[in-house]
C-alpha atoms as a PDB file:
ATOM      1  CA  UNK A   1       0.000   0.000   0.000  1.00  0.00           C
ATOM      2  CA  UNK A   2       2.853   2.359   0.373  1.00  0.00           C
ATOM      3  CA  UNK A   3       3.996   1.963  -2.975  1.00  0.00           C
ATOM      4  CA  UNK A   4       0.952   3.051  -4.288  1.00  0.00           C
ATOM      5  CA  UNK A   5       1.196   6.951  -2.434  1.00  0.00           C
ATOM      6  CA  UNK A   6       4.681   6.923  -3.847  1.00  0.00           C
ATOM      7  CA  UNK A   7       3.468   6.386  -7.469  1.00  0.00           C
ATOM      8  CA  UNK A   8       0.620   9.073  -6.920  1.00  0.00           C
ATOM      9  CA  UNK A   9       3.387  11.702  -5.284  1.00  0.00           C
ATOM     10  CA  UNK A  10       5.775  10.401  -8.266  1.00  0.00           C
ATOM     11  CA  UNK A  11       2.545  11.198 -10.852  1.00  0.00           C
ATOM     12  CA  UNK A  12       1.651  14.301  -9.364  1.00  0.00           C
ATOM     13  CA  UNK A  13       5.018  15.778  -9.831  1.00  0.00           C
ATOM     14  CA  UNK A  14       5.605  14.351 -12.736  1.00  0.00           C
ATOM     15  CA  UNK A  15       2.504  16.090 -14.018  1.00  0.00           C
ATOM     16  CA  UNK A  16       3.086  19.259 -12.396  1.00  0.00           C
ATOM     17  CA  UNK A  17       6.711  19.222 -13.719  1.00  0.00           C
ATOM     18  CA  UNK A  18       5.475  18.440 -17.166  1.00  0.00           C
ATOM     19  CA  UNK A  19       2.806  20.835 -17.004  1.00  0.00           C
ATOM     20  CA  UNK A  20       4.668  24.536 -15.897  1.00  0.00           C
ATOM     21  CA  UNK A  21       7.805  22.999 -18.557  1.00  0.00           C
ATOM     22  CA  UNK A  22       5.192  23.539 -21.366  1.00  0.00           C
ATOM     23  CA  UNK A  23       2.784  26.146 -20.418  1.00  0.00           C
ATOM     24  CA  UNK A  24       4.714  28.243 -17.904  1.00  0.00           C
ATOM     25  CA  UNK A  25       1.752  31.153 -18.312  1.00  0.00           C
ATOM     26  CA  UNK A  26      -1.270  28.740 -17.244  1.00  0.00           C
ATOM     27  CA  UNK A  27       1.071  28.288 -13.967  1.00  0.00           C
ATOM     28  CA  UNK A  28       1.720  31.570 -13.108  1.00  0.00           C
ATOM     29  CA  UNK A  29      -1.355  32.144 -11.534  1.00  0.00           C
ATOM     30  CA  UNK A  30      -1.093  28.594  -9.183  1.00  0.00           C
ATOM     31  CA  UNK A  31       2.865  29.609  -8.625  1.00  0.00           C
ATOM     32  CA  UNK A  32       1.102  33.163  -7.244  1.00  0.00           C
ATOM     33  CA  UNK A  33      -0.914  31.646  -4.628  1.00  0.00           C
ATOM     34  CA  UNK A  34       1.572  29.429  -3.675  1.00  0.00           C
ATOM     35  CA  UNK A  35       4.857  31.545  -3.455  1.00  0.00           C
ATOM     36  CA  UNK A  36       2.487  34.619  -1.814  1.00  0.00           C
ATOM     37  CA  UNK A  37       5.433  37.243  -0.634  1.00  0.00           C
ATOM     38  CA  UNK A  38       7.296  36.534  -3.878  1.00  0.00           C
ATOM     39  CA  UNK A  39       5.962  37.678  -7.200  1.00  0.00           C
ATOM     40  CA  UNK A  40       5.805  34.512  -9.569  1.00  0.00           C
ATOM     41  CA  UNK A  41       7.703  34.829 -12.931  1.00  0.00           C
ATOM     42  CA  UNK A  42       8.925  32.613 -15.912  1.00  0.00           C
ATOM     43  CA  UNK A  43      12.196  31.700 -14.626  1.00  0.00           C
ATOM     44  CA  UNK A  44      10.411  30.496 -10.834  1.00  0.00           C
ATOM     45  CA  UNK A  45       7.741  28.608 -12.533  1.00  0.00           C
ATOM     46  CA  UNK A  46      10.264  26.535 -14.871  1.00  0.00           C
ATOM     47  CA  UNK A  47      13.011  25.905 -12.207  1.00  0.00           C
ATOM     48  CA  UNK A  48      10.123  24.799 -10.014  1.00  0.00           C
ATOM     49  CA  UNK A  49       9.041  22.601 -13.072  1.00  0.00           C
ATOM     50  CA  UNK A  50      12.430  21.620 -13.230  1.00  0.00           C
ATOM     51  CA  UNK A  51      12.579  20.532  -9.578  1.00  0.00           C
ATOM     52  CA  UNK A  52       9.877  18.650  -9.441  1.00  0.00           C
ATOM     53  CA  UNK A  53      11.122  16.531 -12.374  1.00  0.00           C
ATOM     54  CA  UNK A  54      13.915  15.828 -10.115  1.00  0.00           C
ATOM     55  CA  UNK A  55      11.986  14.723  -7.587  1.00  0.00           C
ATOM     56  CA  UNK A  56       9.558  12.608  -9.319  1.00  0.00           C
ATOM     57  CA  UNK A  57      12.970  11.283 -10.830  1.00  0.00           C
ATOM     58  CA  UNK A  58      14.658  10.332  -7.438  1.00  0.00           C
ATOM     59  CA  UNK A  59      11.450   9.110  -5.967  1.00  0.00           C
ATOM     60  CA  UNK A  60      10.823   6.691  -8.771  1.00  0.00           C
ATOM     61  CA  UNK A  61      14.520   5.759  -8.408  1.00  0.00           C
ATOM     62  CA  UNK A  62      13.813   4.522  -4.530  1.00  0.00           C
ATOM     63  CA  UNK A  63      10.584   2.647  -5.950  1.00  0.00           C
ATOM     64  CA  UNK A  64      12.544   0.914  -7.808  1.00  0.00           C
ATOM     65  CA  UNK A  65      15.010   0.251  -5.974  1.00  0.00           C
ATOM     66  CA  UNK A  66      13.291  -1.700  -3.441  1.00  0.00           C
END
């Protein structure tokens, strides 16, 4: 059962990585709420993309690992 809310966190930011890599201006406005003090811009929204590539990356790398 544990493996299966490591694929949905790995999907998710997978998705979300995906997602603000292709349309960065559809994101801006979710990267707005959820960076409040800092004003949301291009360059945040793809090395946010970026990092959560990286993380669904390394988490399906532990998956499958075990």
């Amino acid at each position: 059962m544990h493996s299966v809310g490591v694929s949905l966190v790995i999907q998710c930011s997978l998705a979300l990585g995906l997602a603000g890599l292709l349309w960065p201006e559809k994101l801006a406005a979710v990267f707005d709420v959820l960076m409040f003090p800092w004003p949301s811009s291009y360059r945040t929204v793809r090395t946010n993309s970026i990092a959560a590539l990286v993380l669904s990356g390394l988490l399906f790398l532990s998956l499958f690992a075990r």
